[in-house]
Each structure stands twice: as C-alpha cells, then as structure tokens.
N, C-alpha and C. Protein backbone atom coordinates (compact mmCIF):
# COMPACT_ATOMS: atom_id res chain seq x y z
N UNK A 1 32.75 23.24 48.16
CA UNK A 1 31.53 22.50 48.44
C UNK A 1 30.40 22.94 47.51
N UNK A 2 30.22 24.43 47.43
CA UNK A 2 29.02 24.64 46.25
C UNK A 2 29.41 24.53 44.77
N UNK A 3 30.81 23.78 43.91
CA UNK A 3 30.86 23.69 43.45
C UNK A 3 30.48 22.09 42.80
N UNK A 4 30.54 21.24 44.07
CA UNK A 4 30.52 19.92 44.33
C UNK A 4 28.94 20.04 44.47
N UNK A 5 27.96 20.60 44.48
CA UNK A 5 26.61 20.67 44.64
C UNK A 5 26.46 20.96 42.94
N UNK A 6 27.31 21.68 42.58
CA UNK A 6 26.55 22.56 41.04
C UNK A 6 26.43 21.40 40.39
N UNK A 7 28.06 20.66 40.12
CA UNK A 7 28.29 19.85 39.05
C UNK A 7 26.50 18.88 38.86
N UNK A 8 26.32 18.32 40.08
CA UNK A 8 25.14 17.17 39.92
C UNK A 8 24.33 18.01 39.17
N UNK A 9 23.97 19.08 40.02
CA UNK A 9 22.76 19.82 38.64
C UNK A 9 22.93 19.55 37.73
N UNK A 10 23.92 20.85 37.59
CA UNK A 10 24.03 20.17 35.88
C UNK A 10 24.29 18.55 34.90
N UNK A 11 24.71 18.00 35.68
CA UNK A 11 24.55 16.48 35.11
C UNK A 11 23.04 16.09 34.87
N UNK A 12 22.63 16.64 35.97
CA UNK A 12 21.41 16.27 36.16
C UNK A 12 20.10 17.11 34.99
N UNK A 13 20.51 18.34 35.03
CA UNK A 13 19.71 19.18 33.84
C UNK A 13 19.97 18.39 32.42
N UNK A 14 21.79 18.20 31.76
CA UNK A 14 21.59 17.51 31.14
C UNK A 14 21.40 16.24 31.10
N UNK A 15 21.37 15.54 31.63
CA UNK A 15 20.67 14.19 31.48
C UNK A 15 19.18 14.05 31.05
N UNK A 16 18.36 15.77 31.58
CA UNK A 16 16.76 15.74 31.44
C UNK A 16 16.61 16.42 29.59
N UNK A 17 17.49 16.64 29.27
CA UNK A 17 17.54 17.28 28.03
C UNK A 17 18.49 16.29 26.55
N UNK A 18 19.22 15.60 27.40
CA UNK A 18 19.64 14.73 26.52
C UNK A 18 18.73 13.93 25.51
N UNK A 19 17.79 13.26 26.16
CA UNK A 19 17.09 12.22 26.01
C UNK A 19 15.90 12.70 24.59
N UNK A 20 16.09 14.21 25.27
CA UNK A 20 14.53 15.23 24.14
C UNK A 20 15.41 15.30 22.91
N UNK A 21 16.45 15.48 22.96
CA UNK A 21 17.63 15.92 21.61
C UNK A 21 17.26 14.32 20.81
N UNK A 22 18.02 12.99 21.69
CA UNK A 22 18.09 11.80 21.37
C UNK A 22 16.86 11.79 20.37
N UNK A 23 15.75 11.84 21.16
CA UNK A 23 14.63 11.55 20.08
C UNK A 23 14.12 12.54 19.09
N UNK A 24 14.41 13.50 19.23
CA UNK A 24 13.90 14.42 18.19
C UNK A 24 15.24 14.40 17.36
N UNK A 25 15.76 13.82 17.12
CA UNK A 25 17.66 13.63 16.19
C UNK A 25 16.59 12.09 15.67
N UNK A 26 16.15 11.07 16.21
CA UNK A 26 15.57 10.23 16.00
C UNK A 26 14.47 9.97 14.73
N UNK A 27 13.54 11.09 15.32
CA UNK A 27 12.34 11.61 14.60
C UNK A 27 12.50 12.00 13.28
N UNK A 28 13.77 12.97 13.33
CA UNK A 28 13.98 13.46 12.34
C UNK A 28 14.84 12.61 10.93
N UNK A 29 15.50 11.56 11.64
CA UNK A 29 16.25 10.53 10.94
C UNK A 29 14.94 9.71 10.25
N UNK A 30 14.05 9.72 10.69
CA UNK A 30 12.89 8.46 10.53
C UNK A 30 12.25 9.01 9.15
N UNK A 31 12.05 10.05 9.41
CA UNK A 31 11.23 11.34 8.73
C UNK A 31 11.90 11.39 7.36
N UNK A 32 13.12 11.40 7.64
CA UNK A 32 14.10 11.57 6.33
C UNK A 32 14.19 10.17 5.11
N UNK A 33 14.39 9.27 5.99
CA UNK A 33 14.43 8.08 5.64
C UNK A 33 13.37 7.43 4.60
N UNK A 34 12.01 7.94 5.80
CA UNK A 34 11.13 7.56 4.75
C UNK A 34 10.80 8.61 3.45
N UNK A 35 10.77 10.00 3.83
CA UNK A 35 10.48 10.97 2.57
C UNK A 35 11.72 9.94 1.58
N UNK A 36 12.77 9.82 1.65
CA UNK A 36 13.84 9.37 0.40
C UNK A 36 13.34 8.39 0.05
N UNK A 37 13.48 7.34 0.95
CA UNK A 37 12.61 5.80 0.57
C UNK A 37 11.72 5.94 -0.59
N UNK A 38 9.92 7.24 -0.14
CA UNK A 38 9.74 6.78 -1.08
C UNK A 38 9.61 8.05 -2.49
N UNK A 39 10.45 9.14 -2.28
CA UNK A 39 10.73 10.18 -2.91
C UNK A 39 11.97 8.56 -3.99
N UNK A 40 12.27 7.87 -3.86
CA UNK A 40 12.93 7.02 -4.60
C UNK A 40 12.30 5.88 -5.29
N UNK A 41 11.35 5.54 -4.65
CA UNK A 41 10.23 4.28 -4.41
C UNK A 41 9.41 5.25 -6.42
N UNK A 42 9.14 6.04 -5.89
CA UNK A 42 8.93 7.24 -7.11
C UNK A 42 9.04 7.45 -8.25
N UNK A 43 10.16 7.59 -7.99
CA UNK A 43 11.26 7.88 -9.16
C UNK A 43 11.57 6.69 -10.03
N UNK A 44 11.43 5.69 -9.15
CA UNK A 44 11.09 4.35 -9.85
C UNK A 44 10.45 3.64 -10.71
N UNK A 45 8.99 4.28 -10.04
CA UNK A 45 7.97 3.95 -10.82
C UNK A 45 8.08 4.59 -12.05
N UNK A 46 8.71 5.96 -12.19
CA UNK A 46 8.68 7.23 -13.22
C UNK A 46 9.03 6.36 -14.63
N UNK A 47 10.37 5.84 -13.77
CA UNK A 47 11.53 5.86 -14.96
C UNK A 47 10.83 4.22 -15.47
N UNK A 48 10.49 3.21 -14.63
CA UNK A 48 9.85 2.06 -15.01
C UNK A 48 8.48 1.94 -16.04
N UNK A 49 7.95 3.07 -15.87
CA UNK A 49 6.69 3.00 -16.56
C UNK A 49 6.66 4.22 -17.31
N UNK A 50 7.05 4.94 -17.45
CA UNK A 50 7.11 6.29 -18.33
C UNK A 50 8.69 6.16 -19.23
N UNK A 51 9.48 6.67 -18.81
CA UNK A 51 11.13 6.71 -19.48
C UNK A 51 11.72 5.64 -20.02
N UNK A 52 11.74 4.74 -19.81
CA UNK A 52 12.58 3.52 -20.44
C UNK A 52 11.82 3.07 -21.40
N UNK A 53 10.01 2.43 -21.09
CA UNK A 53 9.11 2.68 -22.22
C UNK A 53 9.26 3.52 -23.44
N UNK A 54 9.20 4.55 -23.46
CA UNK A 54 9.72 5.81 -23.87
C UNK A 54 10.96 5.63 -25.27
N UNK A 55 11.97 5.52 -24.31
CA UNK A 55 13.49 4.67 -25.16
C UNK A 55 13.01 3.90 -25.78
N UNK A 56 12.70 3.06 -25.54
CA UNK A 56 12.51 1.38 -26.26
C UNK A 56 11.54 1.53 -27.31
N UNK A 57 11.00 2.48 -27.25
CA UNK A 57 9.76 2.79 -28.23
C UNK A 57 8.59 1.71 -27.68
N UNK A 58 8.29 0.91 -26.55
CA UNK A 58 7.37 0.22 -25.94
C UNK A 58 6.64 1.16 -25.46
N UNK A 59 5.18 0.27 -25.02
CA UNK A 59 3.60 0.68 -24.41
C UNK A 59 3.61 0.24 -23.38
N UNK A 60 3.21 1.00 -22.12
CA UNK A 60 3.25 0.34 -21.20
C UNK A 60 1.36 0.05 -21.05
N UNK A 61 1.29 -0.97 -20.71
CA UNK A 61 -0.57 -1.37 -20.64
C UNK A 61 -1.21 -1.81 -19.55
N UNK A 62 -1.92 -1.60 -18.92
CA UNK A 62 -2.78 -2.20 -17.59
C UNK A 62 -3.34 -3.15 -17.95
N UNK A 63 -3.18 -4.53 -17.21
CA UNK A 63 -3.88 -5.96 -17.07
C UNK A 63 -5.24 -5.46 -16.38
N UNK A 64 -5.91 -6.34 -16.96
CA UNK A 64 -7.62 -5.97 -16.55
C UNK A 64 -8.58 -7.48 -15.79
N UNK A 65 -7.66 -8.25 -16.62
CA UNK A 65 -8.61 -9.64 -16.21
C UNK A 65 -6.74 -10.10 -15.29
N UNK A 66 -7.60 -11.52 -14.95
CA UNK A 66 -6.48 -12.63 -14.37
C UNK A 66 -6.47 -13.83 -15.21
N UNK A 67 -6.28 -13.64 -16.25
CA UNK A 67 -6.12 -14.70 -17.69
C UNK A 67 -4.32 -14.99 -17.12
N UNK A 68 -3.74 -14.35 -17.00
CA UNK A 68 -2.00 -14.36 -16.95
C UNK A 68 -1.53 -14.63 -15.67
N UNK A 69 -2.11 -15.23 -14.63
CA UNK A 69 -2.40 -14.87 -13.28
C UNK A 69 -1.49 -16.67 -12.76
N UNK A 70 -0.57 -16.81 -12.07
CA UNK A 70 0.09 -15.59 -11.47
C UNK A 70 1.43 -14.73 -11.96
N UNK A 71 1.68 -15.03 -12.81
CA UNK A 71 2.31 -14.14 -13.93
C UNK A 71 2.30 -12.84 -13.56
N UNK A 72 0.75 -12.51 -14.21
CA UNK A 72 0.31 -11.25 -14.48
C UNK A 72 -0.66 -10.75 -13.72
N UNK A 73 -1.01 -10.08 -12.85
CA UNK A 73 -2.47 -9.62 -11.88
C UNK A 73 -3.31 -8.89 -12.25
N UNK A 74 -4.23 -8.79 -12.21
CA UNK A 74 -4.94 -7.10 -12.25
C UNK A 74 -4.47 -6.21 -11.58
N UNK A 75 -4.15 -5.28 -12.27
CA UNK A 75 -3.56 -3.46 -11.69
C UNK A 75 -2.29 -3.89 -12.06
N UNK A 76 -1.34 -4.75 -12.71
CA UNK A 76 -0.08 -4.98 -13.06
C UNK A 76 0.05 -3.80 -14.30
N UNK A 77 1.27 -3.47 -14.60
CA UNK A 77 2.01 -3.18 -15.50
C UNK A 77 2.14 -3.71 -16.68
N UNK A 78 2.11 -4.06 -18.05
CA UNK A 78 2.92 -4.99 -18.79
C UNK A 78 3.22 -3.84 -19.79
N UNK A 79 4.91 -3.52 -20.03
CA UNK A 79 5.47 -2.88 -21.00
C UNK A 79 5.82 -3.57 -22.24
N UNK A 80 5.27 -3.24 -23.39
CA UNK A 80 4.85 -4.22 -24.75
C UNK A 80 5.79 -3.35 -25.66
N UNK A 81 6.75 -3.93 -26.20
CA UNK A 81 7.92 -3.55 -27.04
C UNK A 81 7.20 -4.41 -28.51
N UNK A 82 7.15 -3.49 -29.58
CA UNK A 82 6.66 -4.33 -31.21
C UNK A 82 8.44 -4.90 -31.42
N UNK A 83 7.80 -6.00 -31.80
CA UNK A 83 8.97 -7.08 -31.90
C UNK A 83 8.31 -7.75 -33.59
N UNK A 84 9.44 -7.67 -34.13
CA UNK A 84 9.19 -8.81 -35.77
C UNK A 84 8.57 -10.17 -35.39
N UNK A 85 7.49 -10.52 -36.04
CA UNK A 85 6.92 -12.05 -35.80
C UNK A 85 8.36 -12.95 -35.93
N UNK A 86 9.49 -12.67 -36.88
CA UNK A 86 10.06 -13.65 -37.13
C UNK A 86 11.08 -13.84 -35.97
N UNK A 87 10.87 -12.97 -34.79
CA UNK A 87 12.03 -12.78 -33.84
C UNK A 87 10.94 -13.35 -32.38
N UNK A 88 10.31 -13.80 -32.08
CA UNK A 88 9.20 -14.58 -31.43
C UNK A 88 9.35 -16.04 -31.19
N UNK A 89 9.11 -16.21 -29.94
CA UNK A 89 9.23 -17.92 -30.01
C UNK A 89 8.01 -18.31 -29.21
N UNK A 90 8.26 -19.07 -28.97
CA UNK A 90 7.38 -20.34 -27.98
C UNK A 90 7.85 -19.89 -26.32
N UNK A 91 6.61 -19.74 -25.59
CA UNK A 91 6.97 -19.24 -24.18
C UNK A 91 7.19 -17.42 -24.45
N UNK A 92 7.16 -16.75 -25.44
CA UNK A 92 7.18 -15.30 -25.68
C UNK A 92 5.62 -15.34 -24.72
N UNK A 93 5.49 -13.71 -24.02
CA UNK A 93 4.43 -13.60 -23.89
C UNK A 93 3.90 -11.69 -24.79
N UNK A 94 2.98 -12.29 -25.59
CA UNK A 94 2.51 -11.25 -26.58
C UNK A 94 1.26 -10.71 -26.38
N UNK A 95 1.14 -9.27 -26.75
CA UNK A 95 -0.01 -8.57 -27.09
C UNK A 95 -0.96 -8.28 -28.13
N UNK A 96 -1.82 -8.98 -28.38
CA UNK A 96 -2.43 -9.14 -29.92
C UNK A 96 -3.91 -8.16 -29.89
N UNK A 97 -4.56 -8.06 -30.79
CA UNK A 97 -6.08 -7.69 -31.12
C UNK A 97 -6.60 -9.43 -31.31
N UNK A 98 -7.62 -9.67 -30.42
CA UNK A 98 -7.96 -11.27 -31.16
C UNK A 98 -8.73 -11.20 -32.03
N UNK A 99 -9.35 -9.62 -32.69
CA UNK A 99 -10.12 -9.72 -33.64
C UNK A 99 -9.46 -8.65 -34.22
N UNK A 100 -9.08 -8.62 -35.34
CA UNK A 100 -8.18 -7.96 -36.22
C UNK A 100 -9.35 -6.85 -36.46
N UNK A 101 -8.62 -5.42 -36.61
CA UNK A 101 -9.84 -4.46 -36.51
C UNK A 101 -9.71 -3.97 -35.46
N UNK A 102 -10.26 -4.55 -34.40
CA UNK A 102 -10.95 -4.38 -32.98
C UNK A 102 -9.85 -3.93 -32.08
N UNK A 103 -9.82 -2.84 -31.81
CA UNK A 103 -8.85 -2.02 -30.96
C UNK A 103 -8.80 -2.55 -29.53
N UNK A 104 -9.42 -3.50 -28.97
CA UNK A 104 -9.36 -4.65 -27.48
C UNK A 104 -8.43 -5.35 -27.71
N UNK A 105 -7.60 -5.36 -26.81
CA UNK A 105 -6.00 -6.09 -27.00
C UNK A 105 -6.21 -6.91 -25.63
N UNK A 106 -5.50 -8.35 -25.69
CA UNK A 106 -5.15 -9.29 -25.16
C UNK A 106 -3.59 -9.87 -24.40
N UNK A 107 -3.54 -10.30 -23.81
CA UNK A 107 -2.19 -10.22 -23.47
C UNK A 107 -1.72 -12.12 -23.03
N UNK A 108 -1.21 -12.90 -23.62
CA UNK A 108 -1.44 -14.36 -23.48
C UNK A 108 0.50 -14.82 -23.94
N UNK A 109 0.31 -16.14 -23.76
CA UNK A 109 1.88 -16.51 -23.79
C UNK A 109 1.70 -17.39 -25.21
N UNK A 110 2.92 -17.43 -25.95
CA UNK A 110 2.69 -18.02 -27.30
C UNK A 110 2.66 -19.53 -26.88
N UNK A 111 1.97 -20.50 -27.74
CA UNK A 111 2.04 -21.94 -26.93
C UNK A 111 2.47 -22.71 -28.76
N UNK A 112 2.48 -22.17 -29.70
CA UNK A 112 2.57 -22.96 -31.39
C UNK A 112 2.78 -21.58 -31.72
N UNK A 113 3.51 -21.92 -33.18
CA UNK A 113 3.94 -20.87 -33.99
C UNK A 113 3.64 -21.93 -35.84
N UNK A 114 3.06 -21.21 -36.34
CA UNK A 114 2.38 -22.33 -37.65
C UNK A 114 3.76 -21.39 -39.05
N UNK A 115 4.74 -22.16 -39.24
CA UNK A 115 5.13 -21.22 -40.75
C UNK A 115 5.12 -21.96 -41.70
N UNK A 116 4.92 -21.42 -42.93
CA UNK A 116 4.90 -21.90 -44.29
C UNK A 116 6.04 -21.63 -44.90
N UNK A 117 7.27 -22.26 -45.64
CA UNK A 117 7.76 -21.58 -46.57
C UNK A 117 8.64 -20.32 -45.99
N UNK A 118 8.85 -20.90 -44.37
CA UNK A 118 9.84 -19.89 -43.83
C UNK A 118 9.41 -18.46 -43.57
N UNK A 119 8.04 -18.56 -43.52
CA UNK A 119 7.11 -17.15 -43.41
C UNK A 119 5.97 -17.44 -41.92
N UNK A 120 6.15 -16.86 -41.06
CA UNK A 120 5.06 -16.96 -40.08
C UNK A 120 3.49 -16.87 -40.42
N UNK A 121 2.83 -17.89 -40.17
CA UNK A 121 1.69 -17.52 -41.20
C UNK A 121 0.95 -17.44 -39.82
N UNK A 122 0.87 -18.00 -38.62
CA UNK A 122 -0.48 -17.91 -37.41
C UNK A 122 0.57 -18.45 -35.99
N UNK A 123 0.35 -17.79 -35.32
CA UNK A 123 0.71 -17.90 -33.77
C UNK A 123 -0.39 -17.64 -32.82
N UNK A 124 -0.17 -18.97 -32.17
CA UNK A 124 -1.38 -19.88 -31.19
C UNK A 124 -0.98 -19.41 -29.42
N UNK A 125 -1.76 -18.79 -29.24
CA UNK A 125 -1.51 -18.30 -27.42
C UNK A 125 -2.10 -18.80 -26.30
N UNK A 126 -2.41 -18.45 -25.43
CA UNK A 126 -2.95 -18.88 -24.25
C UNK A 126 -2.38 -18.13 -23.07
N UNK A 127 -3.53 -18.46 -22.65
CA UNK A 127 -3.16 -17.06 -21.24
C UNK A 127 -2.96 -18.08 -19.95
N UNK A 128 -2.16 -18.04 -19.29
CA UNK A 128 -1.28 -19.05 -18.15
C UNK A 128 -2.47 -19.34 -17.23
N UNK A 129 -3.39 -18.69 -17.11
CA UNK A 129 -4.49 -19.38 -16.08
C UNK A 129 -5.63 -20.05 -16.79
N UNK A 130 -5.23 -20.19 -18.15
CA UNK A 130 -6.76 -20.79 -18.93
C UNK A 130 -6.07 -22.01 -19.17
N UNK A 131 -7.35 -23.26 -19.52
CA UNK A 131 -6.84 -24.77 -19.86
C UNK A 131 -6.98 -24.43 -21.39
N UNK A 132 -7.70 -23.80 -22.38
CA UNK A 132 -7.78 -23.91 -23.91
C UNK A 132 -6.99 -22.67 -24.17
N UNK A 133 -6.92 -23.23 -25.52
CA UNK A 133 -6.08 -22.18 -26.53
C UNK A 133 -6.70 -21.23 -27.42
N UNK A 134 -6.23 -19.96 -27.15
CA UNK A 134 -6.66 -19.13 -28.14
C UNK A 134 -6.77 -19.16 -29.23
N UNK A 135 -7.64 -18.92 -30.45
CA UNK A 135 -7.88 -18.92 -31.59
C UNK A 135 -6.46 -17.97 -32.18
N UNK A 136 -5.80 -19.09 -33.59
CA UNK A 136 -4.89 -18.57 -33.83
C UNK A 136 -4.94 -17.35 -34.54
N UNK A 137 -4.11 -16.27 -34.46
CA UNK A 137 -3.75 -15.02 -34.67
C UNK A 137 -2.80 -14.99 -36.02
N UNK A 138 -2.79 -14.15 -37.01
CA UNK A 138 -1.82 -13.30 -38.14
C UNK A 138 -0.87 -12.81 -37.20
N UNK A 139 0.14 -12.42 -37.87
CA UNK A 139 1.24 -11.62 -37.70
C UNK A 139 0.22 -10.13 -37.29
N UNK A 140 -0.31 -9.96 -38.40
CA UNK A 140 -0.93 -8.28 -38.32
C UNK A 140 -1.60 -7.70 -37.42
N UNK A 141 -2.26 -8.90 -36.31
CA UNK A 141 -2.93 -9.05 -35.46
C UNK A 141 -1.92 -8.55 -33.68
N UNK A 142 -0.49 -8.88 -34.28
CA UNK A 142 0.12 -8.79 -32.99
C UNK A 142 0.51 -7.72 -32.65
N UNK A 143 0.61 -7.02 -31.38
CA UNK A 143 1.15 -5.64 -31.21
C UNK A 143 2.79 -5.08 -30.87
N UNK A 144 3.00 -6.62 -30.17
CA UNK A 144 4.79 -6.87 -29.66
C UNK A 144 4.51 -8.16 -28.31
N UNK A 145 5.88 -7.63 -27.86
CA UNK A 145 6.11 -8.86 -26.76
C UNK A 145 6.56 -8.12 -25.12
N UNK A 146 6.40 -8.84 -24.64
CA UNK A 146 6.10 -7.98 -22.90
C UNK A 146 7.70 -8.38 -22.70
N UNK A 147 7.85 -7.04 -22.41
CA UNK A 147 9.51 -7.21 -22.30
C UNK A 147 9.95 -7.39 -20.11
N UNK A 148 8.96 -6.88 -19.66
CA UNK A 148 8.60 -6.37 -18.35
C UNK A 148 7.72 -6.42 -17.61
N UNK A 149 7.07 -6.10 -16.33
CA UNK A 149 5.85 -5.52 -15.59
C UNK A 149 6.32 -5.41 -14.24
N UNK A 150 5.46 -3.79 -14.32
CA UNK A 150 5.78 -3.70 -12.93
C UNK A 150 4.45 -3.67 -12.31
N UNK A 151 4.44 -4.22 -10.90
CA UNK A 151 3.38 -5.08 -10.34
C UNK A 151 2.62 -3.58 -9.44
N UNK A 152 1.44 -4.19 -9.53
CA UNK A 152 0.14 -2.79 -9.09
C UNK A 152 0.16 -1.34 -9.18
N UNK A 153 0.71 -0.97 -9.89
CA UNK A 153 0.80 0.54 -10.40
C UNK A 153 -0.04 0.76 -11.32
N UNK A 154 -0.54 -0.41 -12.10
CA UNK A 154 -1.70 -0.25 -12.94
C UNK A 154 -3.50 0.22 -12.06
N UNK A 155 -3.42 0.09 -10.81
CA UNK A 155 -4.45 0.27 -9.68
C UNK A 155 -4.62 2.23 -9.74
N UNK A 156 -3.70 2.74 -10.25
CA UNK A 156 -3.69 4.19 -10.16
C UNK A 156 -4.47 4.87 -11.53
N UNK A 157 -4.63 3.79 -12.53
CA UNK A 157 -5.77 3.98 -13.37
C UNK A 157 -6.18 3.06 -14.00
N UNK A 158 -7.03 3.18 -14.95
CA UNK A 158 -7.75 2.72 -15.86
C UNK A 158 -7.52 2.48 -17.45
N UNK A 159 -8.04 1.75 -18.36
CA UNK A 159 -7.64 1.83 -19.80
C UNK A 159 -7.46 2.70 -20.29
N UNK A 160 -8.61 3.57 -19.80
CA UNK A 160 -8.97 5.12 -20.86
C UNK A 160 -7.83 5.92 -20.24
N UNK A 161 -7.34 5.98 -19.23
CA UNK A 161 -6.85 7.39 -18.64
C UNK A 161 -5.24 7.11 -18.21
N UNK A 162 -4.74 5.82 -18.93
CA UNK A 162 -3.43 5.32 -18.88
C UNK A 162 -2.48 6.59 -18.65
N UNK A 163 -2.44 7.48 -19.48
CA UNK A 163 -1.37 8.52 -19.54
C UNK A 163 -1.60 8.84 -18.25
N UNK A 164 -2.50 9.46 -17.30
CA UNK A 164 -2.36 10.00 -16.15
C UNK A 164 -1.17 8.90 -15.16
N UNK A 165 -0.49 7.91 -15.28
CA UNK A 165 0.13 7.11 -14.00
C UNK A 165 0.92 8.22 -13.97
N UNK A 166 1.69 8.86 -14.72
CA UNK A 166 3.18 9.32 -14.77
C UNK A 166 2.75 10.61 -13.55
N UNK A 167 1.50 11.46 -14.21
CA UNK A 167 1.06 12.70 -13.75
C UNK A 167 0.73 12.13 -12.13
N UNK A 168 -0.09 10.99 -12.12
CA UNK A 168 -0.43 11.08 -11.12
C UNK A 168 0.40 10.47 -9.59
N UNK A 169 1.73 9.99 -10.24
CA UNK A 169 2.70 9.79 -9.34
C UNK A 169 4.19 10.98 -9.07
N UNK A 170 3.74 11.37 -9.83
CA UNK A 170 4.83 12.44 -10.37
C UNK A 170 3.93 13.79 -9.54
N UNK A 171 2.80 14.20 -9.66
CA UNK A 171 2.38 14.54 -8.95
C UNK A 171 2.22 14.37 -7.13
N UNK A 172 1.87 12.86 -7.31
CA UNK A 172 1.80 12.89 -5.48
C UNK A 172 2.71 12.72 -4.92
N UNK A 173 4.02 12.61 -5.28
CA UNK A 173 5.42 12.14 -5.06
C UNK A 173 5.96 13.91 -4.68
N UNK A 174 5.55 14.79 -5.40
CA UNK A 174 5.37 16.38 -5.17
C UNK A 174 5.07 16.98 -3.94
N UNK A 175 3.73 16.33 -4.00
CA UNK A 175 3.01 16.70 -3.07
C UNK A 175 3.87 16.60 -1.52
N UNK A 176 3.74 15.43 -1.54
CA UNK A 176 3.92 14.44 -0.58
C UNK A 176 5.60 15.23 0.32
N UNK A 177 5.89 15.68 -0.83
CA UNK A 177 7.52 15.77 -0.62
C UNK A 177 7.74 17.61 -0.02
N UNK A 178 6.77 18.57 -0.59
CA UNK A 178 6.32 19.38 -0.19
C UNK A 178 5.83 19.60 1.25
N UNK A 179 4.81 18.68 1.56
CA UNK A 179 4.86 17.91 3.26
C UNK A 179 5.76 17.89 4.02
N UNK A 180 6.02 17.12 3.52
CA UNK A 180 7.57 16.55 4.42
C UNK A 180 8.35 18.30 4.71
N UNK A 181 8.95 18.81 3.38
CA UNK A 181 9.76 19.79 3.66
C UNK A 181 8.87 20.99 4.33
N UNK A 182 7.63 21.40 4.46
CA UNK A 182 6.89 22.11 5.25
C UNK A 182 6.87 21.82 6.88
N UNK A 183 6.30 20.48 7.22
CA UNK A 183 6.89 19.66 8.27
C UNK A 183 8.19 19.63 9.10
N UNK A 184 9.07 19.79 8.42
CA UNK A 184 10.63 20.17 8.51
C UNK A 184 11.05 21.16 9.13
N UNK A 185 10.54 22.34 8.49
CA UNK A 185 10.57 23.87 8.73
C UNK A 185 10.06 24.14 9.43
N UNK A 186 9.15 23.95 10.02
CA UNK A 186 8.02 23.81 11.52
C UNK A 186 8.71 23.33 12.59
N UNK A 187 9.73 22.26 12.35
CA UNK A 187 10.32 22.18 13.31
C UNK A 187 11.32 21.99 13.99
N UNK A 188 12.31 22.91 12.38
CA UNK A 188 13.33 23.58 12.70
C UNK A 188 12.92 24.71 13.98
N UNK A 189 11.98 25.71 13.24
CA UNK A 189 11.27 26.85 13.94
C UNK A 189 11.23 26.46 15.32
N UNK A 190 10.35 25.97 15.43
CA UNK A 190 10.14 25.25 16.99
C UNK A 190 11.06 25.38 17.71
N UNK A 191 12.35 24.40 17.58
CA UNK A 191 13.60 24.39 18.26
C UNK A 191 14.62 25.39 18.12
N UNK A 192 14.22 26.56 17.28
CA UNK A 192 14.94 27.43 17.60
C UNK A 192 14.38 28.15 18.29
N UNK A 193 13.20 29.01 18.39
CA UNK A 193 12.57 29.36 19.42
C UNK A 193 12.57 29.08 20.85
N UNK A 194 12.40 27.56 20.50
CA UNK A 194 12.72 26.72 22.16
C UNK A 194 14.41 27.14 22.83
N UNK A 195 15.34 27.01 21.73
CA UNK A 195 16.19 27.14 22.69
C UNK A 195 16.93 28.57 22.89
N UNK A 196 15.81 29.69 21.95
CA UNK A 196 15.99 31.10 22.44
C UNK A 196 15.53 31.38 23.52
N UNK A 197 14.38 30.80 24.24
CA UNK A 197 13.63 30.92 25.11
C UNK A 197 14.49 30.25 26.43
C-alpha cells in the first residue's frame, strides 16, 4: 500500500518538473537558432559585400538618391565590376563620372550606345525612375557595370566611410555572438547549481 501511495508522488513530482526541462530545452533551441540564423545572416553580408567583390576585382558602392528606384533604393548595395565598353549593351546598368574629372559617380541603365567605325564613341543612360536621358558619356567616363546589389546594408554607412560595412558587421556579428555565448554559460551555471541543490 505505501508503495501504491509513492508511485503517484513521484509521477506527480515529475510531471511538476517535466514541463521546466520542456521549456528551458525550448528556450535554449530558440536561442540557438536565432544566434546561427543570424551569425549566418552575417557571414552573408561578409562574403556579399566584402569577398567576392574582392575576387572579381569589383567596388561595392552605396546608392544615395532613388534615380534607380525600384531597382535600386537608398542604403542598397551596388557591386560595380570595370567591364570593356565593347562588352556593354543596351539594358546594362553602369557606373559613370557624368562629368569626366569629377570624382561623383552615377549609377543609371544604358538606354543607346553611339559607335563609329566599330569603336564605341558615347553611351546614353538613364536612371529607371527618371522620364529624360542622361547626357551622353565617353568610354573614359565609365567605371564598369553592376553585376549585383545587396539590398539595405548600404544604411550601415555613408560615401566617405564605405570601408567600415565589413568592420562594422564583422564586428557586431562578434559582439552579438559573444552575448549569446556569455548568456549560455549563465545558464548552463544556473542549472547546474539548481540541480546540485
């Protein structure tokens, strides 16, 4: 008979302890999920806007206006690979100086290509949200062709301070991940304590 009394306890103890495991096994799945998510989300951006750039010998550049829009946004990405004028078409979208000299670069879709004599002499652009056409451009004028973009990562800086995206995701991706594994250890601790106690 007092063995027929124990069993319920204990069903009953664990049943009150099950449920704390369930969710903290839960918590900890959630926790994980997201640190990888975006410990990957990351790594993404790294290799998208720093490394493959990199390879290709491309620039990656921050959109500033909504000339390219919806194409292109403000805080977008556009990775600009130098491409031969003679390897360029119609519907390319290119990066030029519109004033030769002038280190302010533009970013517009080719709409005419003018050659002479089998030589590119001027290519005519336009940026997808404007009704007129850009004043035509030299070859010498162009910087390459947007091979890519990755969308609002350009929001993490500015023209001048471009090089910081890498640092500054590469950095908080650190950080962030440091958290998490501090977080972790807290409450490993916890539950071992708890169930020394």
């Amino acid at each position: 008979m007092m063995v027929a009394n124990l069993v319920p306890d204990v069903a009953a103890a664990s049943s009150e302890i099950m449920p704390q495991k369930t969710s903290r096994s839960k918590e900890k799945l959630v926790g994980q999920v997201i640190s990888s998510a975006f410990i990957a989300l990351v790594a993404l951006i790294v290799v998208a806007v720093i490394i493959v750039p990199q390879i290709m010998g491309a620039v990656p550049l921050t959109v500033l206006t909504g000339s390219m829009m919806p194409n292109f946004r403000p805080g977008d990405i556009v990775v600009v690979q130098p491409t031969p004028v003679e390897k360029l078409q119609i519907g390319d979208v290119i990066t030029f100086q519109p004033v030769s000299g002038n280190p302010a670069l533009t970013t517009h879709r080719i709409v005419s290509i003018f050659t002479f004599g089998g030589q590119v002499e001027t290519v005519t652009t336009r940026g997808d949200a404007n009704n007129v056409d850009d004043s035509p451009i030299i070859p010498a004028q162009i910087n390459g062709r947007v091979v890519y973009s990755v969308p609002l990562v350009g929001h993490l800086t500015t023209g001048r301070n471009s090089a910081l995206v890498g640092t500054t995701i590469v950095g908080g991706g650190l950080v962030l991940y440091s958290i998490q594994g501090i977080i972790k250890n807290l409450r490993e601790k916890r539950r071992a304590e708890a169930s020394d106690g």
